[in-house]
Protein backbone atom coordinates (compact mmCIF):
# COMPACT_ATOMS: atom_id res chain seq x y z
CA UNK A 1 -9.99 47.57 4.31
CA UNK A 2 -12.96 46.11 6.30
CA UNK A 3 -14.44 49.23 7.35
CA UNK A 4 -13.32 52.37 5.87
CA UNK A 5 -13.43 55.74 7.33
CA UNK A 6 -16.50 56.84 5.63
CA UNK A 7 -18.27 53.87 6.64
CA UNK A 8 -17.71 54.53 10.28
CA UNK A 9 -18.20 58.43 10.33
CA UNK A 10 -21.21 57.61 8.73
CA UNK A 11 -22.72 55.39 11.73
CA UNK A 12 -24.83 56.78 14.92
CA UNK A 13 -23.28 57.69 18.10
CA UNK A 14 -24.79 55.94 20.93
CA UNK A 15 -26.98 58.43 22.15
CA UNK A 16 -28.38 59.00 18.48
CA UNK A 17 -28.84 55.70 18.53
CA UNK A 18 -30.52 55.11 21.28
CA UNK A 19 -32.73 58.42 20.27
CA UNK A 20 -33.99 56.22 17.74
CA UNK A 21 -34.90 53.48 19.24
CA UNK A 22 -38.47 52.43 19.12
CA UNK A 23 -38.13 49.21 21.71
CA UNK A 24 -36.34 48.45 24.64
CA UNK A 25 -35.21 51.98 25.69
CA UNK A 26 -35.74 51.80 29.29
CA UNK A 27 -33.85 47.95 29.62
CA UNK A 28 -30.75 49.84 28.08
CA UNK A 29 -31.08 52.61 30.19
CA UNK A 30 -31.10 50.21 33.18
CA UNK A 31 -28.50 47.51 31.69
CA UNK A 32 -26.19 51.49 31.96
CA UNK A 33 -26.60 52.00 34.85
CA UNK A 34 -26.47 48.52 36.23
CA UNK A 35 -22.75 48.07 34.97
CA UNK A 36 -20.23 48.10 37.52
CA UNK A 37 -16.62 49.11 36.02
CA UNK A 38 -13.75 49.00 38.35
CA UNK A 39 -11.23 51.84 39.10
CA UNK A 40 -8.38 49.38 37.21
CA UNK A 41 -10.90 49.09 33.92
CA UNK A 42 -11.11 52.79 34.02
CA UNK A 43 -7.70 53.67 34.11
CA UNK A 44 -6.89 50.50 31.56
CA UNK A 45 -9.40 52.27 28.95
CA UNK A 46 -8.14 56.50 29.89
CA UNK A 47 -4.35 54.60 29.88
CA UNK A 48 -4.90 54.15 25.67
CA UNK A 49 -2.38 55.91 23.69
CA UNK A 50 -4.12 56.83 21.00
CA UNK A 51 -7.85 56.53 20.48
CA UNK A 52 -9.51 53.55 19.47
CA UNK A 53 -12.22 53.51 16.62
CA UNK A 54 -15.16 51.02 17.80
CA UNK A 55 -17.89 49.95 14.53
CA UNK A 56 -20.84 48.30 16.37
CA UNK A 57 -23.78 46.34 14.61
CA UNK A 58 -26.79 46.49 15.96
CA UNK A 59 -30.67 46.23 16.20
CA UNK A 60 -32.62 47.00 19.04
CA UNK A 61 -34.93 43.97 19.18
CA UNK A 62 -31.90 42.22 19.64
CA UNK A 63 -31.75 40.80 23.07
CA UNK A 64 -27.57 40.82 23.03
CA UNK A 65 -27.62 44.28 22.23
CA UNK A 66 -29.85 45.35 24.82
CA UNK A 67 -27.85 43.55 27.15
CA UNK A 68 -24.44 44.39 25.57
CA UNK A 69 -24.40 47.47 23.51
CA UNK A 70 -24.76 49.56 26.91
CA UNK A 71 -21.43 48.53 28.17
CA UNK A 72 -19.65 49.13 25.18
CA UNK A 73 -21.68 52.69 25.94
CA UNK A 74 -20.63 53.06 29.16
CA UNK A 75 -16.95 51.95 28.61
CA UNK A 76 -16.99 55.13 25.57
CA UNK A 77 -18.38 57.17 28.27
CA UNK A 78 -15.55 56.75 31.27
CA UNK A 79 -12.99 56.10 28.28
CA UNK A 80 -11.78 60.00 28.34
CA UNK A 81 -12.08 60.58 24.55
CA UNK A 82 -10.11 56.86 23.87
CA UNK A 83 -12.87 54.84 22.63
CA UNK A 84 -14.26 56.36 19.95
CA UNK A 85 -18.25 54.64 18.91
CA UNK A 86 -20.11 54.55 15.70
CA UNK A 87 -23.24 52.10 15.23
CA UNK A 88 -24.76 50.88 12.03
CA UNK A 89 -28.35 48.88 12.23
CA UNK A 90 -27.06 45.59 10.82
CA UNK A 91 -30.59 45.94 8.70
CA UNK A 92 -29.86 49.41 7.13
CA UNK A 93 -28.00 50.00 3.75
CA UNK A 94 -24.67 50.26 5.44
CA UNK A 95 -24.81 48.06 7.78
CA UNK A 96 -25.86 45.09 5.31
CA UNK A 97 -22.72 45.76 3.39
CA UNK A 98 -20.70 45.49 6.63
CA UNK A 99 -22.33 42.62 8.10
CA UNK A 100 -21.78 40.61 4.99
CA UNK A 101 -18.02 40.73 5.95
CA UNK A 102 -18.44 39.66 9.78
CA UNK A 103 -20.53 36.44 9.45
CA UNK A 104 -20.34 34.83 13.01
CA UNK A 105 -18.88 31.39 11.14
CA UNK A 106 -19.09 32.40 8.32
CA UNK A 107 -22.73 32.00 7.97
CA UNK A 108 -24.72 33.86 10.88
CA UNK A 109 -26.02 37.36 11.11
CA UNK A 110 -24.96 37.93 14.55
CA UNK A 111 -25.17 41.16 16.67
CA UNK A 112 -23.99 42.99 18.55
CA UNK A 113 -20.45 43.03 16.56
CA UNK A 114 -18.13 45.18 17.64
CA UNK A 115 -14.86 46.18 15.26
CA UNK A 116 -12.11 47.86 16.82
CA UNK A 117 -10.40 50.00 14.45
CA UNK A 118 -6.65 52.53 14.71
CA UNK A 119 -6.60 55.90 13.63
CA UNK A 120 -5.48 54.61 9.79
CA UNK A 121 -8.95 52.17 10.21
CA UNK A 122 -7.01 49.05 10.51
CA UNK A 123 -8.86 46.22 12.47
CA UNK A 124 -7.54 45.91 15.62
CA UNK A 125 -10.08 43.42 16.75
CA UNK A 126 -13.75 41.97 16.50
CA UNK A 127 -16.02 40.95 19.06
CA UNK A 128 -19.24 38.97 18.73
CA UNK A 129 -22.45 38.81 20.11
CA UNK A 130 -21.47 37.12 23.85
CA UNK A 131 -18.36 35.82 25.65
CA UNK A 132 -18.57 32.38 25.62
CA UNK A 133 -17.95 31.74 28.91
CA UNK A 134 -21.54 33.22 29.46
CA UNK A 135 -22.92 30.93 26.66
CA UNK A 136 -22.05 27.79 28.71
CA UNK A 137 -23.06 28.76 31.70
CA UNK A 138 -26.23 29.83 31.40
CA UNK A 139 -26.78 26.98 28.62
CA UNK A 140 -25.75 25.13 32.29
CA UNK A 141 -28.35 26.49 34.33
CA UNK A 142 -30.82 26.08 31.61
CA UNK A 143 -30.45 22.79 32.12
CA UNK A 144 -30.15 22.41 35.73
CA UNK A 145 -33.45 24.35 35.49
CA UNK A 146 -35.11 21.57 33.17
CA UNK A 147 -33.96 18.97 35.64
CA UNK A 148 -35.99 20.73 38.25
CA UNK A 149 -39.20 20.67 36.39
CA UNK A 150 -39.17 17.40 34.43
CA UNK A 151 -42.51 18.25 33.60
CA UNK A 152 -41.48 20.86 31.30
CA UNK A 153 -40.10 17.94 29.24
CA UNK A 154 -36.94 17.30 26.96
CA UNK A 155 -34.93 20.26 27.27
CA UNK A 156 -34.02 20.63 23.19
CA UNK A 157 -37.67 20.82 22.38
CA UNK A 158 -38.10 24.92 21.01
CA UNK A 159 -40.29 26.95 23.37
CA UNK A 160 -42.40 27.71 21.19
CA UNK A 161 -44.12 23.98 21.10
CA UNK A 162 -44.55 24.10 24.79
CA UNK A 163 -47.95 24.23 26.48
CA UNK A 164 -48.71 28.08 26.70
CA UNK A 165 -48.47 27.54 30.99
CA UNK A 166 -45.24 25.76 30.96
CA UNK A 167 -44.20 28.46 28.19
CA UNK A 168 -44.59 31.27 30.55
CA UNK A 169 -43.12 29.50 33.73
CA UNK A 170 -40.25 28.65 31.24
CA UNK A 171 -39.57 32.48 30.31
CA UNK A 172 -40.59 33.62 33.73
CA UNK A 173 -37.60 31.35 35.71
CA UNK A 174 -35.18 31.69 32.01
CA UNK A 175 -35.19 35.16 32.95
CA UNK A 176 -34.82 35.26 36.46
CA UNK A 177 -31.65 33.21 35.77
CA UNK A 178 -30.42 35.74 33.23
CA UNK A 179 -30.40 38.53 36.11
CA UNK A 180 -29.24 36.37 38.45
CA UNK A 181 -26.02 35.63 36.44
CA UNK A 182 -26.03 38.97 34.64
CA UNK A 183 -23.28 40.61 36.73
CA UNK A 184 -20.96 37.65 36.05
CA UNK A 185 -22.10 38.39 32.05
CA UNK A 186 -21.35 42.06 32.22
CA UNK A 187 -17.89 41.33 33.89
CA UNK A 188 -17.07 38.78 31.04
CA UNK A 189 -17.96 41.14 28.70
CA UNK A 190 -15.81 43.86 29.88
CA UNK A 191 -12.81 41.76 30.33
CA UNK A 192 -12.77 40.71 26.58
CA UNK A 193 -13.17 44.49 25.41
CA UNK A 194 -10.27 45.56 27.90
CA UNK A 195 -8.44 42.85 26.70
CA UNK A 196 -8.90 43.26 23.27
CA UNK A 197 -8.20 47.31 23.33
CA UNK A 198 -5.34 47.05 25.81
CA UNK A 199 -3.78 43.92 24.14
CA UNK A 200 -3.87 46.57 20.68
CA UNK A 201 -2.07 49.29 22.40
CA UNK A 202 0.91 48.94 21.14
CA UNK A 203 -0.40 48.98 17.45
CA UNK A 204 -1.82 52.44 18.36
CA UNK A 205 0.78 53.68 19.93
CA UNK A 206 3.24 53.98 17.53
């Protein structure tokens, strides 16, 4: 068993964790209530029939978490009772132990993670960090962004080696991009969640 019971009763619920938070509070209240569910992903989560156990990884200087662990919030929050959320800091004793066993490739410490567990804690499912589909296209715009300002130079170069003005016009027009295609982000991420729980029902429902 990946995650055993006591494991996951002994994680944070998502308002204890975000009680102890000591960064990025107010971006995850925001990245709340900036989520847009539709009525079908409501009824598609309260349409479960049996609860689902949810293990998330987290940290909160984690800029995937910011961005992601509020919809995984949210979607416990319209869920009626059928998504059920525990969090471990991937850092803390606990969460060490349980990170060790989902390596992104075997190899990378990635969070958020998100194991979705039945009543008996067998997985149902694991989710990683972003959907792909995100990945690539803002990886895209990136680029389409460097070939706007080829004085910002080659494009693979870290960020950190850039001149301290490009640096900041770099983070400034980065993250303008992020917002701009965050709506299209927090859709994708939805859809994999739904898909994942709904695709499961049938394992819980017996």
């Amino acid at each position: 068993m990946a995650v055993t019971r006591e494991q996951f009763e002994s994680g944070l619920t998502y308002d204890a964790y975000k009680a102890q938070m000591t960064r990025n509070q107010e971006q995850v209240a925001q990245n709340e209530k900036d989520l847009q569910l539709s009525s079908e992903d409501v009824k598609a989560l309260q349409g479960l029939p049996k609860t689902i156990n949810v293990m998330a990884l987290a940290e909160d200087w984690c800029g995937d978490v910011v961005a992601n662990l509020p919809i995984l919030g949210r979607l416990e929050q319209e869920s009626a009772g059928k998504l059920n959320v525990r969090i471990h800091l991937r850092d803390g004793e606990t969460g060490t132990v349980l990170m060790d066993q989902y390596l992104k490739n075997g190899q990378y410490k990635s969070i958020p993670t998100f194991v979705f567990l039945d009543g008996d804690f067998n997985e149902l499912g694991v989710w990683v960090e972003r959907p792909e589909s995100v990945t690539q296209l803002r990886e895209q715009k990136r680029l389409e962004l460097y070939r706007s300002h080829p004085e910002w130079g080659d494009p693979s170069k870290p960020i950190a080696e850039l001149p301290e003005d490009v640096r900041t016009q770099v983070q400034q027009l980065s993250g303008a991009m992020r917002n701009e295609t965050k709506p299209f982000a927090n859709s994708e991420v939805v859809r994999e969640i739904r898909e994942i729980v709904t695709r499961t029902s049938d394992k819980v429902g017996v």
